[in-house]
C-alpha atoms as a PDB file:
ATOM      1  CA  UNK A   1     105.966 103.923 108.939  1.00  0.00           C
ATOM      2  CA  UNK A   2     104.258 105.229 111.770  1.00  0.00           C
ATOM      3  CA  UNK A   3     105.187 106.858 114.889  1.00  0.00           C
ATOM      4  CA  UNK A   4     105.411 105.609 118.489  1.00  0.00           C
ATOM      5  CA  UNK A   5     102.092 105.509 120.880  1.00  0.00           C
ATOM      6  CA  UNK A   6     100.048 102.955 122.600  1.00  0.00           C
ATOM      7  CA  UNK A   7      97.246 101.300 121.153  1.00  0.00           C
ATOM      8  CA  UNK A   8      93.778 102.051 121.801  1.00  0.00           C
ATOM      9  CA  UNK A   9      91.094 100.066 120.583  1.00  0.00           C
ATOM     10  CA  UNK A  10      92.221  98.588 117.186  1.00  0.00           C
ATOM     11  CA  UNK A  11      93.397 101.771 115.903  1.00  0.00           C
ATOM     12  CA  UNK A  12      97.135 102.623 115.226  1.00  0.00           C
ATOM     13  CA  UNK A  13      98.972 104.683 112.851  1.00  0.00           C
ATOM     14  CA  UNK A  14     102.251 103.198 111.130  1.00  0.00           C
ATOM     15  CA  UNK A  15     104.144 105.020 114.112  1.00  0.00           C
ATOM     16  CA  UNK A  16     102.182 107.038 115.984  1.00  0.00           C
ATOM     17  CA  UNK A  17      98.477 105.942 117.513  1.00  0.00           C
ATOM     18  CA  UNK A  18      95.566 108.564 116.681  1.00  0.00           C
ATOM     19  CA  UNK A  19      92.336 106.827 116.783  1.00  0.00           C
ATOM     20  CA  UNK A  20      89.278 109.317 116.213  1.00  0.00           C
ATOM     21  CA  UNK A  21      86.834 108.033 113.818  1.00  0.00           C
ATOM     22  CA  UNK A  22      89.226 106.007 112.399  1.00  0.00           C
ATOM     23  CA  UNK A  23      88.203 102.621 114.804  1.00  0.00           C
ATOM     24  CA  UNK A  24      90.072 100.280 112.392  1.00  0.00           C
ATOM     25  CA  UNK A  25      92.870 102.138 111.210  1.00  0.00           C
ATOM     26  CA  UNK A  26      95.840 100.548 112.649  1.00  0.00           C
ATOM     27  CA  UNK A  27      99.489 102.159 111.879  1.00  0.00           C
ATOM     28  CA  UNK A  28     102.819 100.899 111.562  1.00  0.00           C
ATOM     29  CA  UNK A  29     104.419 101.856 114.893  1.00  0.00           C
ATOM     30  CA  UNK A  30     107.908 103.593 114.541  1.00  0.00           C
ATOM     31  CA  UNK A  31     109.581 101.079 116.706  1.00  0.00           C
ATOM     32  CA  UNK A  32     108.630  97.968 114.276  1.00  0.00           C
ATOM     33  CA  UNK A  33     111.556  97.160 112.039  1.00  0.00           C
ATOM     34  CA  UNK A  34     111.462  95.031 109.109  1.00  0.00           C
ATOM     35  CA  UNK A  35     110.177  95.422 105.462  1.00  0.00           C
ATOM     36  CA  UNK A  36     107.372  96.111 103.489  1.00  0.00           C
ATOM     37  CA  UNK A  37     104.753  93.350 103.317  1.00  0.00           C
ATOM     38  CA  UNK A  38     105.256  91.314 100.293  1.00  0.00           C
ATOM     39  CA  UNK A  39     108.472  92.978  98.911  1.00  0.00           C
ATOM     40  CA  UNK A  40     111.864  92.500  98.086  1.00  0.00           C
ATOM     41  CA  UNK A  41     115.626  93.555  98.238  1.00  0.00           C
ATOM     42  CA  UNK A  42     116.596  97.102  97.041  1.00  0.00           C
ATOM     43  CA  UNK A  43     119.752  97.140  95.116  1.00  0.00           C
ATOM     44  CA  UNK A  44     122.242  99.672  96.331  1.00  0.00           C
ATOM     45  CA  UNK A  45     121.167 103.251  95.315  1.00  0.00           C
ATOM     46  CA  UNK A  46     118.216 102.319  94.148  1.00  0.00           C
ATOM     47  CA  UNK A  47     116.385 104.845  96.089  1.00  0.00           C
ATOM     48  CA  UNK A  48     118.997 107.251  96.853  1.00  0.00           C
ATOM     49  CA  UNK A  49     116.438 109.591  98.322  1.00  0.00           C
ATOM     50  CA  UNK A  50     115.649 107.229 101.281  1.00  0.00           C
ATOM     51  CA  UNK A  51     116.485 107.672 104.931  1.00  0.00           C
ATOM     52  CA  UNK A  52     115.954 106.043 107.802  1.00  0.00           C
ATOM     53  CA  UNK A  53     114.383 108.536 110.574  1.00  0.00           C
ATOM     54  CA  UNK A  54     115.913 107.496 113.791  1.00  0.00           C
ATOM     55  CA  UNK A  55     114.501 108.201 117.653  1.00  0.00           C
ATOM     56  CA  UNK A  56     117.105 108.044 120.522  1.00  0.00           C
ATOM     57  CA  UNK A  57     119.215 106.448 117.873  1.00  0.00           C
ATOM     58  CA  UNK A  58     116.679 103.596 116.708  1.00  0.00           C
ATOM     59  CA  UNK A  59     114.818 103.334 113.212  1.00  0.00           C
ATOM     60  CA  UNK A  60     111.335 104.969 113.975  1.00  0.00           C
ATOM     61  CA  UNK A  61     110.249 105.737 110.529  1.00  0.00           C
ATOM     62  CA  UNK A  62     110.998 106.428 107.106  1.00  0.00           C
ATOM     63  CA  UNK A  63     111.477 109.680 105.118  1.00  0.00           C
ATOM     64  CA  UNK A  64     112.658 111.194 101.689  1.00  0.00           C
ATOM     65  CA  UNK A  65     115.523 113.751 100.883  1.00  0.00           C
ATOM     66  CA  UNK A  66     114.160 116.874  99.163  1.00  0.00           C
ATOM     67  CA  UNK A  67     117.075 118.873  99.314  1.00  0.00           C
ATOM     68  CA  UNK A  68     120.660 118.863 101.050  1.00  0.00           C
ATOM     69  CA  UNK A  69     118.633 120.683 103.924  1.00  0.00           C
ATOM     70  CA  UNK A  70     115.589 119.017 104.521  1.00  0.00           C
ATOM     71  CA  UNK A  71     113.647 115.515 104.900  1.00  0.00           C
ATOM     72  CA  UNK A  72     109.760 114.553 104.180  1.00  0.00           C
ATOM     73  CA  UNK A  73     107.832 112.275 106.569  1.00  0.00           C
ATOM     74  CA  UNK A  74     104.914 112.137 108.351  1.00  0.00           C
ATOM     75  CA  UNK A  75     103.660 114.133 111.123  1.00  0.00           C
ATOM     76  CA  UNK A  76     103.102 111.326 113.585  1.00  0.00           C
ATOM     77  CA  UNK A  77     106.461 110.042 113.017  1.00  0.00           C
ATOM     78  CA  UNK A  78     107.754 113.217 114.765  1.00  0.00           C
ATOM     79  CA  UNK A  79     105.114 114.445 117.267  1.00  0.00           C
ATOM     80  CA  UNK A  80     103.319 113.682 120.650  1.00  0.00           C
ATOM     81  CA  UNK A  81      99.878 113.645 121.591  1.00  0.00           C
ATOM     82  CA  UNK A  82      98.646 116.149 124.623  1.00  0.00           C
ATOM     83  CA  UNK A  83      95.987 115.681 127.015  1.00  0.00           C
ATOM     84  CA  UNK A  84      93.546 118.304 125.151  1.00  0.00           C
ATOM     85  CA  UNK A  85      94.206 116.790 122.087  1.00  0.00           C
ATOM     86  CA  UNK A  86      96.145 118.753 120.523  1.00  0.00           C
ATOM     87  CA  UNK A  87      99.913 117.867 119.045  1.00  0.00           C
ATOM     88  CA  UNK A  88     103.503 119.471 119.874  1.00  0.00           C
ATOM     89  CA  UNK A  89     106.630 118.190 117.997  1.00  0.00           C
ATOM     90  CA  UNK A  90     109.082 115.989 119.675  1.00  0.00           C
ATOM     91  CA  UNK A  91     112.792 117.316 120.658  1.00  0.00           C
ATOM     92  CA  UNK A  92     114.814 117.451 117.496  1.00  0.00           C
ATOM     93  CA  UNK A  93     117.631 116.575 119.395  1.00  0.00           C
ATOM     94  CA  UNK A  94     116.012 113.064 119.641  1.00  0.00           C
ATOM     95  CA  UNK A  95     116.361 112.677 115.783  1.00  0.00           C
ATOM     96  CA  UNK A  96     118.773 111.450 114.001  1.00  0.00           C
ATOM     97  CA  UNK A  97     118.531 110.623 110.002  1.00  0.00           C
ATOM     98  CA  UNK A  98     121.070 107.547 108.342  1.00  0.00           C
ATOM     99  CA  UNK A  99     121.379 108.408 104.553  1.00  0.00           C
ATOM    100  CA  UNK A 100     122.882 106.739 101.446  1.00  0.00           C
ATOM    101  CA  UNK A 101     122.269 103.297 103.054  1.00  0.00           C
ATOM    102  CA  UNK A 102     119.890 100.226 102.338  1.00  0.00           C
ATOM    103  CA  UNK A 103     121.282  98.888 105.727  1.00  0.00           C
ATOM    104  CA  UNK A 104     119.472 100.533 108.811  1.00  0.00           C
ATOM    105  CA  UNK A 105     122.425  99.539 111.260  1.00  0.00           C
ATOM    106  CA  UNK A 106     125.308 100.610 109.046  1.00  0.00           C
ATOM    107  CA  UNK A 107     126.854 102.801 105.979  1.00  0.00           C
ATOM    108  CA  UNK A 108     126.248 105.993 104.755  1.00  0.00           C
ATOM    109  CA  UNK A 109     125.763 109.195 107.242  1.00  0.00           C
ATOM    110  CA  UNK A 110     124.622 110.188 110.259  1.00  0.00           C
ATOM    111  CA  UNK A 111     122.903 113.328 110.408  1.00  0.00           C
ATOM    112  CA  UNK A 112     121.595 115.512 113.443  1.00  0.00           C
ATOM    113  CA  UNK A 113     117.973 116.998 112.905  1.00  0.00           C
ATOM    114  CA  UNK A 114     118.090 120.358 114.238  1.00  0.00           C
ATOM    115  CA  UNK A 115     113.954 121.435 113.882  1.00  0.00           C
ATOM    116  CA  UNK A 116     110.965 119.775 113.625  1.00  0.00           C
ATOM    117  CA  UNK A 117     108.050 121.315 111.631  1.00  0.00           C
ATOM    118  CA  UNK A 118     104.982 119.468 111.444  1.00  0.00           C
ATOM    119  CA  UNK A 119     101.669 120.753 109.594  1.00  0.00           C
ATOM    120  CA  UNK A 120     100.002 122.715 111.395  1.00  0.00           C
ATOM    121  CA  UNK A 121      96.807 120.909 110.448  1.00  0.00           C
ATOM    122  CA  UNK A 122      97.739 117.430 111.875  1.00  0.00           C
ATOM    123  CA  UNK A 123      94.892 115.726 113.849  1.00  0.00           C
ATOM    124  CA  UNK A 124      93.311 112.738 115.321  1.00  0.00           C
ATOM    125  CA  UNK A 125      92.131 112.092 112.273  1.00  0.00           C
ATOM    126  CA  UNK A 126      95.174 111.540 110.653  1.00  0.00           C
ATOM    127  CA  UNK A 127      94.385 114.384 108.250  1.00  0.00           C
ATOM    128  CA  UNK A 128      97.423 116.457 106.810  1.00  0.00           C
ATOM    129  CA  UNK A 129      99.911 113.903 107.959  1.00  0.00           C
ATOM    130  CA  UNK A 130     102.880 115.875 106.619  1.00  0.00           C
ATOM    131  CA  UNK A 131     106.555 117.471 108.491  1.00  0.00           C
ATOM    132  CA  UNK A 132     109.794 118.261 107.263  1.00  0.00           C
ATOM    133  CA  UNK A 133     112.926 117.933 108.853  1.00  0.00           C
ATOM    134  CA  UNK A 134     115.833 120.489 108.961  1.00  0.00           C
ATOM    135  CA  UNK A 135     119.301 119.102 109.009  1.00  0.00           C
ATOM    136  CA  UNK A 136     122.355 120.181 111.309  1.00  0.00           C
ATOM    137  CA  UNK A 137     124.550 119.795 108.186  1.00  0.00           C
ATOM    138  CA  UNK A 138     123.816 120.043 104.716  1.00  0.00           C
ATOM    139  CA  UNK A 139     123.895 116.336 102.805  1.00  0.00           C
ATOM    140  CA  UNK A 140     126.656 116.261 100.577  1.00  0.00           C
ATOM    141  CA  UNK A 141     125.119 114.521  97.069  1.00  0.00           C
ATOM    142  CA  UNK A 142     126.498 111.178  95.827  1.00  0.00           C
ATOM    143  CA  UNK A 143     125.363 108.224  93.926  1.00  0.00           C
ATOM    144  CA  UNK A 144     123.591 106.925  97.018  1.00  0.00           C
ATOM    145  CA  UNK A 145     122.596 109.959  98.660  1.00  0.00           C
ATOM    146  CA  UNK A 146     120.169 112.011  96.298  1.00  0.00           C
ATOM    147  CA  UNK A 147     117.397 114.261  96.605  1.00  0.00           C
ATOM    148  CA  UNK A 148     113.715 113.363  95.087  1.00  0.00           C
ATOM    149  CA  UNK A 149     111.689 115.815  93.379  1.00  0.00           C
ATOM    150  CA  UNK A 150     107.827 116.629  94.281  1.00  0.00           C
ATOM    151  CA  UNK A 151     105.226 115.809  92.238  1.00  0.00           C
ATOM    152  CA  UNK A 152     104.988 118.297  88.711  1.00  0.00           C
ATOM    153  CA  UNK A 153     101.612 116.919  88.376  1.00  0.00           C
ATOM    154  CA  UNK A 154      98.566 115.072  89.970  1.00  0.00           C
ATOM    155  CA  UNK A 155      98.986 111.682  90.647  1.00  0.00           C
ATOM    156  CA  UNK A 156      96.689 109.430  88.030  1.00  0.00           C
ATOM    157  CA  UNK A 157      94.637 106.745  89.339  1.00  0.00           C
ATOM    158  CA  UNK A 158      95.245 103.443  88.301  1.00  0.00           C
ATOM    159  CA  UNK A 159      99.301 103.936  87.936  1.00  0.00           C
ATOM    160  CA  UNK A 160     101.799 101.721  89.469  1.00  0.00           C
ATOM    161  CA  UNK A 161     103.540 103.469  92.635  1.00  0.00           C
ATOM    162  CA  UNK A 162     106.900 102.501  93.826  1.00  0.00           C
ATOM    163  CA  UNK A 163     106.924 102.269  98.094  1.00  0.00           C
ATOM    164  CA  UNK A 164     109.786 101.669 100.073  1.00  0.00           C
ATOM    165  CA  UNK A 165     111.033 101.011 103.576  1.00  0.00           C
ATOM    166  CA  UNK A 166     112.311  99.403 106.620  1.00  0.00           C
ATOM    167  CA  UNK A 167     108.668  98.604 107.570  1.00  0.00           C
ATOM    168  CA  UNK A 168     107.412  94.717 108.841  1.00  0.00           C
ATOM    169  CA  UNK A 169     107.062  91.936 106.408  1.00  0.00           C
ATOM    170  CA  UNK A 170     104.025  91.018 108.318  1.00  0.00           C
ATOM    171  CA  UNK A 171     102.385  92.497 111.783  1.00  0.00           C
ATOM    172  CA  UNK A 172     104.528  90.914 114.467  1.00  0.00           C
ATOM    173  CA  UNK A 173     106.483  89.806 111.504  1.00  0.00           C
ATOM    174  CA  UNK A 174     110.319  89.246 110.504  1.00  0.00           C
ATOM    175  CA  UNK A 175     112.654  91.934 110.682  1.00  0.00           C
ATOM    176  CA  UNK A 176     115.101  92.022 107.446  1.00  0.00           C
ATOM    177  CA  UNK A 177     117.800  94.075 108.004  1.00  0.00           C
ATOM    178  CA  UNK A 178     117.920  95.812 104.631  1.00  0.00           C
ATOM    179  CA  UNK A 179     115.639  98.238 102.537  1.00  0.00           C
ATOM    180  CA  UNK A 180     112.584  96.785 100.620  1.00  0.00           C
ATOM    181  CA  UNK A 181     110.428  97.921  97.899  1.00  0.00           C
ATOM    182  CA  UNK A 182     107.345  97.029  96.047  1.00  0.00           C
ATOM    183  CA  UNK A 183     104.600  98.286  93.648  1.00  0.00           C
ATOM    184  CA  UNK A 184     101.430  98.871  94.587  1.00  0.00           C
ATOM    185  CA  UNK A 185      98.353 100.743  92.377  1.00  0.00           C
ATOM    186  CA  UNK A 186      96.483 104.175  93.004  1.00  0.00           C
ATOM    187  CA  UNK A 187      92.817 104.310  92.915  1.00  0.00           C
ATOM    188  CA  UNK A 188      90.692 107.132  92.748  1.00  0.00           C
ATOM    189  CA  UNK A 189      88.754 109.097  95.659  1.00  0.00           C
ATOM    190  CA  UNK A 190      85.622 106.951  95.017  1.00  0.00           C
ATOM    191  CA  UNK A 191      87.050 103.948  95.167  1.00  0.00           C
ATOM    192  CA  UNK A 192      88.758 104.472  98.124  1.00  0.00           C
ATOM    193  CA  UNK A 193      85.594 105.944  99.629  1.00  0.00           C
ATOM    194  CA  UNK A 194      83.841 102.603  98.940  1.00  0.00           C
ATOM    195  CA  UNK A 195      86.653 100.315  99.959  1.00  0.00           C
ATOM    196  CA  UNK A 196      87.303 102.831 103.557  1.00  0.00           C
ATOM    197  CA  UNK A 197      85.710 104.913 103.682  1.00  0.00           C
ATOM    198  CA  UNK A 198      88.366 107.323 102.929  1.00  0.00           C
ATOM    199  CA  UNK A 199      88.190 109.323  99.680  1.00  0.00           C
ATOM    200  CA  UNK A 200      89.872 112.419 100.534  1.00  0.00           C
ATOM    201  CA  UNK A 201      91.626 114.612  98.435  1.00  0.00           C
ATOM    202  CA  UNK A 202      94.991 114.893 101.010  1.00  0.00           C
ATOM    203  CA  UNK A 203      95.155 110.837 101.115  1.00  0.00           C
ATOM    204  CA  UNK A 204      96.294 109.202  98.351  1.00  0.00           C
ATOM    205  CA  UNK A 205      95.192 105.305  98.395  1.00  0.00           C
ATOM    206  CA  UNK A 206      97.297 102.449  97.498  1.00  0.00           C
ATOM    207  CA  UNK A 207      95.496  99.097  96.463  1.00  0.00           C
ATOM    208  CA  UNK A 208      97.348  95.833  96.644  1.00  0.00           C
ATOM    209  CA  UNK A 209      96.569  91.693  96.816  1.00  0.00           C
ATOM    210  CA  UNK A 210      96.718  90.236  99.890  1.00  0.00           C
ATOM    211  CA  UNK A 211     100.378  89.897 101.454  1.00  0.00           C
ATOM    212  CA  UNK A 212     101.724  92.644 100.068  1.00  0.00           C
ATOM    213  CA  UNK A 213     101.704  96.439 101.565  1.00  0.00           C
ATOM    214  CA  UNK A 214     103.359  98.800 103.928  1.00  0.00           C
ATOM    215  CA  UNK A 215     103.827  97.719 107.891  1.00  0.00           C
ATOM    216  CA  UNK A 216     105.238  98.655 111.296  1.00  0.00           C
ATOM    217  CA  UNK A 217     108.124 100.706 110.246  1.00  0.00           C
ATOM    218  CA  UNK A 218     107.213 101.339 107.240  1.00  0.00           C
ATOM    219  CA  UNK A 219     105.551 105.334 108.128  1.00  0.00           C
ATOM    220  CA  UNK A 220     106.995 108.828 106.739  1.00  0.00           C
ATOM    221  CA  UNK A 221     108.438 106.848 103.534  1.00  0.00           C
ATOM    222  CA  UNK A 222     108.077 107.906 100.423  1.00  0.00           C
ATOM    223  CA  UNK A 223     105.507 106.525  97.237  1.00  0.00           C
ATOM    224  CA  UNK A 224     107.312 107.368  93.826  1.00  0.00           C
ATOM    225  CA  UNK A 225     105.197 108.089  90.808  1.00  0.00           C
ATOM    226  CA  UNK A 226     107.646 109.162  87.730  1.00  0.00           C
ATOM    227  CA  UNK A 227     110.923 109.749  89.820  1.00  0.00           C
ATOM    228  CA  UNK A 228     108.892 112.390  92.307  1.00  0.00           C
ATOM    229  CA  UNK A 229     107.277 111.718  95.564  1.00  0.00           C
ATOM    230  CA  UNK A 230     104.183 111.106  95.448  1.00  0.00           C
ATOM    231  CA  UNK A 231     103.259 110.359  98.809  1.00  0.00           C
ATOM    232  CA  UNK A 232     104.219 109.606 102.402  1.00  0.00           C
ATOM    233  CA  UNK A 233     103.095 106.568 104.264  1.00  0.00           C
ATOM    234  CA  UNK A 234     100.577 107.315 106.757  1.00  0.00           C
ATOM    235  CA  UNK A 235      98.154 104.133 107.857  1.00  0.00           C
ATOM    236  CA  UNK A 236      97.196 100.670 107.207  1.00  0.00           C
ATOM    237  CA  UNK A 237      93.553  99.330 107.118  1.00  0.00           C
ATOM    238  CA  UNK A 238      92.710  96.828 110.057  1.00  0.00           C
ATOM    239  CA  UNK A 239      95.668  95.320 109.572  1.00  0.00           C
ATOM    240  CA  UNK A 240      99.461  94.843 107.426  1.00  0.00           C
ATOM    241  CA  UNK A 241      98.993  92.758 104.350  1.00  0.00           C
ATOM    242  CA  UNK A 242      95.160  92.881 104.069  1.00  0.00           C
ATOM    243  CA  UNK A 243      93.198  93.660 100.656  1.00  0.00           C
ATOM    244  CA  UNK A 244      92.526  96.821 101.739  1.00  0.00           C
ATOM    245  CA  UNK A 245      94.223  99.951 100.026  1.00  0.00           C
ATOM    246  CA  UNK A 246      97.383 101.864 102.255  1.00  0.00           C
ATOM    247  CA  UNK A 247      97.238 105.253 103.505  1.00  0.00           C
ATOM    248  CA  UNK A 248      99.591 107.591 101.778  1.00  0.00           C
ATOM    249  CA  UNK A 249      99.262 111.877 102.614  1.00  0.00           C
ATOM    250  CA  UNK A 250      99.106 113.023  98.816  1.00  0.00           C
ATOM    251  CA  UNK A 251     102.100 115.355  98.469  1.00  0.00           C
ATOM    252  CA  UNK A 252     100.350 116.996  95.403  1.00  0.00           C
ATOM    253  CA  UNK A 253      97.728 118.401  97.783  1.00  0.00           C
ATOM    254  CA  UNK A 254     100.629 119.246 100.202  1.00  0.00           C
ATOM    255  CA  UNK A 255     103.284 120.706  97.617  1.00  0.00           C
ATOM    256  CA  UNK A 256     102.717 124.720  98.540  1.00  0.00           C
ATOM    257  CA  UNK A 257     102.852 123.840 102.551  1.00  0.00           C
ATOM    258  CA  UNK A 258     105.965 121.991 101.566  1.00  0.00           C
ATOM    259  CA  UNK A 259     107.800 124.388  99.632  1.00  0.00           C
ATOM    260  CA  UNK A 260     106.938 127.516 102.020  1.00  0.00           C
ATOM    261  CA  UNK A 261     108.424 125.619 105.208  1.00  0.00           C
ATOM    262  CA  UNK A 262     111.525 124.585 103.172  1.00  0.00           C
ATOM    263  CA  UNK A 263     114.385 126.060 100.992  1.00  0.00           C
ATOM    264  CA  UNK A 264     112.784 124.252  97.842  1.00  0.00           C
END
């Protein structure tokens, strides 16, 4: 989950590179396929909400259907770096989203992306990693095609989050061919400060053991909390499948930018 770029230093983002302050933040580029470190097998329509975000017709990214209209991922799944610093989104006409499939090379639809918004507060430092997607054509609903509700409420700490995704099962890894899932726990601003450095109140932080986690591939995807999004996959600490806890953008924080950009 992560958008294309190349690396500087050892930071990356789960597709796009934005180092900063960040020196060992490294993110799952876009063009890694694969699965989430440590996961397993989704059964069909299991996460009916899922799509694969595709660039120039290749998985990039992940993302989540919140309405027949519009798709959730991450802002550096979907946007380019300038010389002054500053970000512009990339063509929509690049974008492409596959829905109502676990498979990312077959089933389900195709779908055009016809505008790119990204927050307007995206930056280097990987703060307010949030866009939505506006569809050509409205999705038409089925048992594998679904859209996932926001979050009604603050995400606890200490719960057990759902993640998902085409991402790496390790970095430089094997590349299954089918959707993967796993759980993973929240911690609280604190103890994500201690651990990263990175208790912020847009992030939402994702503990898990060793071998287990999001990866290349893995960026714009959703974290489920009580059937609602919870949060979209941003960055990885040093490395896929270390101790450390997963960047997620907290969609709570988010919801109101969200809902004013969409038809929610």
């Amino acid at each position: 989950m992560a958008r294309f770029g190349v690396p500087s230093s050892s930071c990356w983002l789960l597709l796009v590179l934005a180092c900063a302050s960040l020196s060992t933040v490294q993110s799952a580029p876009g063009n890694g396929y694969g699965r989430i470190v440590g996961g397993e097998d989704a059964s069909k329509a299991q996460f009916p909400h899922q799509i694969s975000l595709r660039n120039a017709g290749s998985h990039s990214c992940g993302g989540s259907i919140i309405s027949k209209n519009f798709i959730l991922t991450a802002a550096h799944c979907v946007t380019n770096q300038q010389e002054d610093g500053s970000f512009v989104a990339i063509d929509a006409d690049r974008f492409t989203i596959r829905a109502g499939s676990n498979d990312r090379f077959s089933g389900g639809v195709l779908v055009n992306v016809v505008e790119v918004i990204f927050h307007e507060g995206y930056n280097t430092n990987l703060h307010n990693d949030v866009a939505v997607l506006r569809l050509e054509s409205p999705l038409i609903f089925s048992s594998s095609i679904q859209p996932i509700a926001l979050p009604s409420v603050q995400t606890p700490d200490d719960a057990d989050i759902i993640v998902s995704g085409w991402g790496r099962l390790k970095a430089g890894g094997d590349l299954p061919r089918y959707l993967q899932y796993n759980t993973l726990k929240s911690i609280s601003f604190e103890k994500c400060d201690e651990l990263i450095g990175w208790g912020l109140e847009m992030e939402l932080c994702l503990l898990h053991e060793a071998d287990n986690g999001v990866c290349h591939g893995d960026s714009g995807g959703p974290a489920i909390y009580n059937g609602e999004v919870v949060g979209i996959a941003g960055f990885v600490w040093g490395s896929c499948g270390t101790t450390y806890p997963d960047g997620y953008s907290r969609v709570w924080y988010h919801k109101e930018w969200i809902i004013q950009h969409t038809d929610l």
